[in-house]
C-alpha atoms as a PDB file:
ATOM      1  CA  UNK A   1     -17.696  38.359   9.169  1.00  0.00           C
ATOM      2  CA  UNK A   2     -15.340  35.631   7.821  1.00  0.00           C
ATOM      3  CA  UNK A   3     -15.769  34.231   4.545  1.00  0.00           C
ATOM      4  CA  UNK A   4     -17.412  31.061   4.122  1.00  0.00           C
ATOM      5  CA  UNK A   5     -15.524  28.150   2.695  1.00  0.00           C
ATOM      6  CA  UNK A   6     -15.682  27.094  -0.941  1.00  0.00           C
ATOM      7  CA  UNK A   7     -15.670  23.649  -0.542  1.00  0.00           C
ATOM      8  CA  UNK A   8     -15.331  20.962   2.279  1.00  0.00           C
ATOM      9  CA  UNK A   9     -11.572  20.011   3.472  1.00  0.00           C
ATOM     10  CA  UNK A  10      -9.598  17.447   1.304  1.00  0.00           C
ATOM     11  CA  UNK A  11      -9.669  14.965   4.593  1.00  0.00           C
ATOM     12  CA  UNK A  12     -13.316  15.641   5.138  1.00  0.00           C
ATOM     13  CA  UNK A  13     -14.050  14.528   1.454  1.00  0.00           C
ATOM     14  CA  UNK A  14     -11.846  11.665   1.147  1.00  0.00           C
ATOM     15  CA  UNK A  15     -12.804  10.018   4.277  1.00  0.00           C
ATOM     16  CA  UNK A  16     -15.771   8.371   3.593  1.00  0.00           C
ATOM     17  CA  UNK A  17     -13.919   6.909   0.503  1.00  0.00           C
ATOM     18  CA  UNK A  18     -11.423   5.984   1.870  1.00  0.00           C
ATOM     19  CA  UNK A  19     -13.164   3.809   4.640  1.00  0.00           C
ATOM     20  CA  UNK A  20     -15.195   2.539   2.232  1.00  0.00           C
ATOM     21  CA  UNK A  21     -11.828   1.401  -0.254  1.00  0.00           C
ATOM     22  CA  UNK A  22     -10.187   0.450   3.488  1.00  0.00           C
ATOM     23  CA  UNK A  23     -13.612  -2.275   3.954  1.00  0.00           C
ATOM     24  CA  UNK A  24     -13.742  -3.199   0.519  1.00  0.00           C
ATOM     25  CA  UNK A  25     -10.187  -4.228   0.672  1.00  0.00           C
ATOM     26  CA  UNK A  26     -10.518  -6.230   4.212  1.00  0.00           C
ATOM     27  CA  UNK A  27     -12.016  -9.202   2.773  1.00  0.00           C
ATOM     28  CA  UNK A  28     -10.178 -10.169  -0.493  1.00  0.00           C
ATOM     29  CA  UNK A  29      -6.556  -9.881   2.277  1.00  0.00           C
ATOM     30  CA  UNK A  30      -8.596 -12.184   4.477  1.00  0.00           C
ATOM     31  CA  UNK A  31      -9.242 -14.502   1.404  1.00  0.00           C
ATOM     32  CA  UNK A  32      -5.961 -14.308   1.382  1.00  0.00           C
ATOM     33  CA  UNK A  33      -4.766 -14.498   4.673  1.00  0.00           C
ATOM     34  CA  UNK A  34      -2.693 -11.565   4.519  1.00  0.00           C
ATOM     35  CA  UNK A  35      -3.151  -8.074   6.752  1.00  0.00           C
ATOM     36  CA  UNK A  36      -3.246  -4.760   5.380  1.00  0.00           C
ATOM     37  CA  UNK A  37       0.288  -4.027   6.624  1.00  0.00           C
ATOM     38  CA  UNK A  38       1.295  -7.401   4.665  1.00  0.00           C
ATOM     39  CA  UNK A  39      -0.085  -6.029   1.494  1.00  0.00           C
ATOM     40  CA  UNK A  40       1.514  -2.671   1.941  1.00  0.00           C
ATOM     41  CA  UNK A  41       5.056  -4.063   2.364  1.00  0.00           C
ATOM     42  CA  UNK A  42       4.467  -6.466  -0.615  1.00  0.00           C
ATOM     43  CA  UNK A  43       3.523  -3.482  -2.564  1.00  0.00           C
ATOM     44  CA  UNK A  44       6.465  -1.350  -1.321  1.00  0.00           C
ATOM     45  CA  UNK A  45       8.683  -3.787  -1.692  1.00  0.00           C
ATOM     46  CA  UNK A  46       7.566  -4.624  -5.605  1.00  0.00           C
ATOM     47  CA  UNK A  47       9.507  -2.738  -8.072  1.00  0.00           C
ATOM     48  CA  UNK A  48      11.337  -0.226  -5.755  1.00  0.00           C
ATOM     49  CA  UNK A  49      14.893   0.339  -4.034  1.00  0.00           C
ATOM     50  CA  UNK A  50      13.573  -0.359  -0.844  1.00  0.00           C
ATOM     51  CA  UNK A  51      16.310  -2.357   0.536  1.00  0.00           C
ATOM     52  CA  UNK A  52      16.255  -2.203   4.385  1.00  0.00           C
ATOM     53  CA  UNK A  53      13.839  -2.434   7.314  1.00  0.00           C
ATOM     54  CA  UNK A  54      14.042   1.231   8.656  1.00  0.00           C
ATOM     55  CA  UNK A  55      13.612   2.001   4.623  1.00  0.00           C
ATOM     56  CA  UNK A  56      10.645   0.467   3.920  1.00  0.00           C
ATOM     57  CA  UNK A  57       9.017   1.696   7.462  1.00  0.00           C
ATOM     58  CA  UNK A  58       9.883   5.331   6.382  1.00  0.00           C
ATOM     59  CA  UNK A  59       8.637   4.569   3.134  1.00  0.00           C
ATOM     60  CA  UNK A  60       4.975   3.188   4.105  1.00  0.00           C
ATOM     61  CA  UNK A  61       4.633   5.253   6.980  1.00  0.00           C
ATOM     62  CA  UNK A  62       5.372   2.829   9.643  1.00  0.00           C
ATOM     63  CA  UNK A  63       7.499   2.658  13.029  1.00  0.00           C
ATOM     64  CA  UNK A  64       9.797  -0.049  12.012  1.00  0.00           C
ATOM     65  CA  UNK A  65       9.559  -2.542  15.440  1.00  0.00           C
ATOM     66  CA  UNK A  66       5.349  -2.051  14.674  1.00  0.00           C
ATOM     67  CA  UNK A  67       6.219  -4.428  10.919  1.00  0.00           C
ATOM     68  CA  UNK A  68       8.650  -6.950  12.361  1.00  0.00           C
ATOM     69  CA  UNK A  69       5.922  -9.402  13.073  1.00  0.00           C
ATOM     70  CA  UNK A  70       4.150  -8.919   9.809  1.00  0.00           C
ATOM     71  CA  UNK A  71       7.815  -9.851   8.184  1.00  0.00           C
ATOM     72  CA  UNK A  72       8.298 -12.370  10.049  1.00  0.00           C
ATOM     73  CA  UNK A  73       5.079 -13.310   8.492  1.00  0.00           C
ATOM     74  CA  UNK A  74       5.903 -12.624   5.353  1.00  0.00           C
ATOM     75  CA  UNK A  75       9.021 -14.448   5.485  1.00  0.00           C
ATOM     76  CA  UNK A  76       7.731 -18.025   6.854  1.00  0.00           C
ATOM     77  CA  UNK A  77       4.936 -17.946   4.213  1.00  0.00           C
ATOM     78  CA  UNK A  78       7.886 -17.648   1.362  1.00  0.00           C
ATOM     79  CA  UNK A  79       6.804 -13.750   0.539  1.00  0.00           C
ATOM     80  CA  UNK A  80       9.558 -12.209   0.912  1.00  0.00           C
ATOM     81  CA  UNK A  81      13.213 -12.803   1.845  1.00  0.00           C
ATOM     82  CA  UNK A  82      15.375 -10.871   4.347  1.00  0.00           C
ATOM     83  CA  UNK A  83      19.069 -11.681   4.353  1.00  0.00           C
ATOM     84  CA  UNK A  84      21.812 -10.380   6.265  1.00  0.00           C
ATOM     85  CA  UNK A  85      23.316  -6.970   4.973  1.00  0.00           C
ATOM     86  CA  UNK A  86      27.542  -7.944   4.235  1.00  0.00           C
ATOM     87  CA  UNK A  87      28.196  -4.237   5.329  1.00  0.00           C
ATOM     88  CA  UNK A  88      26.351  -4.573   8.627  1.00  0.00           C
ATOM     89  CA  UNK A  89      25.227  -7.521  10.308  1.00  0.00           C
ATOM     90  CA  UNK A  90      22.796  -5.724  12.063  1.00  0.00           C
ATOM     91  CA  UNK A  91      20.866  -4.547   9.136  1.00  0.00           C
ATOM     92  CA  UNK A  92      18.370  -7.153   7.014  1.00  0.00           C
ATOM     93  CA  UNK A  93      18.204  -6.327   3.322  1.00  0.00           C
ATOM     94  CA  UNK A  94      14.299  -7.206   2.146  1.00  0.00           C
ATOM     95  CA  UNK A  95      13.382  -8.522  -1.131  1.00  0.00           C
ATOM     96  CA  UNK A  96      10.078  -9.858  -2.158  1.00  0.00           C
ATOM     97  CA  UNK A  97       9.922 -13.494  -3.479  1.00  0.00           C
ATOM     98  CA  UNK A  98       8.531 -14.282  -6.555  1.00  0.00           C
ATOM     99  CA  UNK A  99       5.588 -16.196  -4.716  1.00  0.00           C
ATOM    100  CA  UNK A 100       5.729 -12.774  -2.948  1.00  0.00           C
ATOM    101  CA  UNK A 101       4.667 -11.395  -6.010  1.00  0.00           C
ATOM    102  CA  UNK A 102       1.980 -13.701  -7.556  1.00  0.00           C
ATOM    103  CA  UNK A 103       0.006 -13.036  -4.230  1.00  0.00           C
ATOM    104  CA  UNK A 104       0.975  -9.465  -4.424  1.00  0.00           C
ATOM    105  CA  UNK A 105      -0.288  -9.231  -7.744  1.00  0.00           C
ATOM    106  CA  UNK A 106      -3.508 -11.358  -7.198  1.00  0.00           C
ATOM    107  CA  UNK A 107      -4.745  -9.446  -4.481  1.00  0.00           C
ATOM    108  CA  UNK A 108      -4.026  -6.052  -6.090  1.00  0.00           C
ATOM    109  CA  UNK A 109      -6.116  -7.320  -9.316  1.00  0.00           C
ATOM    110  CA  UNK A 110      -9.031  -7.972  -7.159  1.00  0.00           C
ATOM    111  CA  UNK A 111      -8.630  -4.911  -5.211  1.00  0.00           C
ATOM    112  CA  UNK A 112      -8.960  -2.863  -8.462  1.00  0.00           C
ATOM    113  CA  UNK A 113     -11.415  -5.254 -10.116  1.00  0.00           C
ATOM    114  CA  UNK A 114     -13.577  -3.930  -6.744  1.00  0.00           C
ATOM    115  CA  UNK A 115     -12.374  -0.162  -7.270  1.00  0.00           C
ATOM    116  CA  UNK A 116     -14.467   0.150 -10.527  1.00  0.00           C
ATOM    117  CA  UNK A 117     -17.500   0.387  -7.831  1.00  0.00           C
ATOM    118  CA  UNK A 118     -16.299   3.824  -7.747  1.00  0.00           C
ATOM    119  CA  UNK A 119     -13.905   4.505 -10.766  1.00  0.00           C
ATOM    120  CA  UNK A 120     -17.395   2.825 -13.044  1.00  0.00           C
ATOM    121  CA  UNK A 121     -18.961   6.664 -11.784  1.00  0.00           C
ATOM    122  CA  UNK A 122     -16.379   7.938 -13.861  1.00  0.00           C
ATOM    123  CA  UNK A 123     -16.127   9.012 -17.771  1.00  0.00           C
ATOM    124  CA  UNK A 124     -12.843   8.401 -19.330  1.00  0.00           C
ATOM    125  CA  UNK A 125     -11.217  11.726 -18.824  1.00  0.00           C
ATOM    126  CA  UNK A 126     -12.032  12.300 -15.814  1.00  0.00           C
ATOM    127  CA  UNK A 127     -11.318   8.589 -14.035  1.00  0.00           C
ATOM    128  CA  UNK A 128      -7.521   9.438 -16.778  1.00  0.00           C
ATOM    129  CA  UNK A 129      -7.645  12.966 -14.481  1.00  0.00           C
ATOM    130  CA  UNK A 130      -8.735  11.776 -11.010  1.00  0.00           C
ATOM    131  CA  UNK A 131      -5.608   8.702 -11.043  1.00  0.00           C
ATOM    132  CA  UNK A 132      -3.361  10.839 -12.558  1.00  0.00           C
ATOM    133  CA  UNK A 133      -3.653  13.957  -9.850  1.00  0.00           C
ATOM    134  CA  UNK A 134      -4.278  11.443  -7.021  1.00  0.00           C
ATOM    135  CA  UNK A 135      -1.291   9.572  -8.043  1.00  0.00           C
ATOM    136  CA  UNK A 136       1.002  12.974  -8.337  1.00  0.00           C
ATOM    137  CA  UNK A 137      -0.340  14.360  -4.921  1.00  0.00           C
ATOM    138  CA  UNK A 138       0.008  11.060  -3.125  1.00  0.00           C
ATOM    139  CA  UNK A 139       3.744  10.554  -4.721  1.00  0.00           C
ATOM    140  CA  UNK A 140       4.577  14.390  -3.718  1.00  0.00           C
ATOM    141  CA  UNK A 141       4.337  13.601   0.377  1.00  0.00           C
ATOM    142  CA  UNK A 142       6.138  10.582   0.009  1.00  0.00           C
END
């Protein structure tokens, strides 16, 4: 007879936070008419070497023809910047504007202010423990 487990999958108990973070989140980018890929680039693209296109897609997870229309986005609404690369034409280098940023750091604000629905649950320690490993473990698989 096989053992039974100790406790549920990882997947199994962050799902149902992680659709509830995911709806949370929906409205404050509709406030400010950006999508969830949108955000995610702004946030990859704020404070890191992410230079190119098929960069950034490998760094958020993304096929890089699925974000062209979100940068294209991003770009007529001032957000971000994408200039020819002088080594290849072919290539875009991305940057994010500083109006790129305000929004970027707006929305993230309010996102958080809504995270302390969950991180309130918390003591000290443990909401210091719980950011710090899920920050490690998410920065490990990137």
């Amino acid at each position: 007879m096989a053992d039974k487990p100790r406790r549920p999958d990882l997947a199994a108990m962050l799902a149902p936070l992680l659709r509830e973070l995911i709806a949370a989140e929906e409205p404050v980018l509709a406030a400010h008419n950006l999508s969830m890929w949108g955000y995610v680039v702004l946030v990859a693209l704020d404070g890191s070497s992410v230079r190119t296109q098929a960069a950034l897609a490998a760094a958020i997870g993304a096929d890089k023809t699925r974000i062209i229309r979100d940068l294209d986005q991003l770009q007529q609404r001032g957000l971000i910047e994408r200039t020819p690369d002088p080594d290849d034409r072919r290539v875009r280098l991305l940057a994010i504007t500083d109006a790129g940023r305000a929004l970027k750091n707006a929305v993230q604000a309010e996102i958080q202010r809504g995270e302390e629905r969950w991180l309130g649950e918390l003591s000290a320690d443990e909401r210091r423990t719980f950011l710090s490993v899920l920050g490690r473990l998410g920065r490990r698989h990137v």
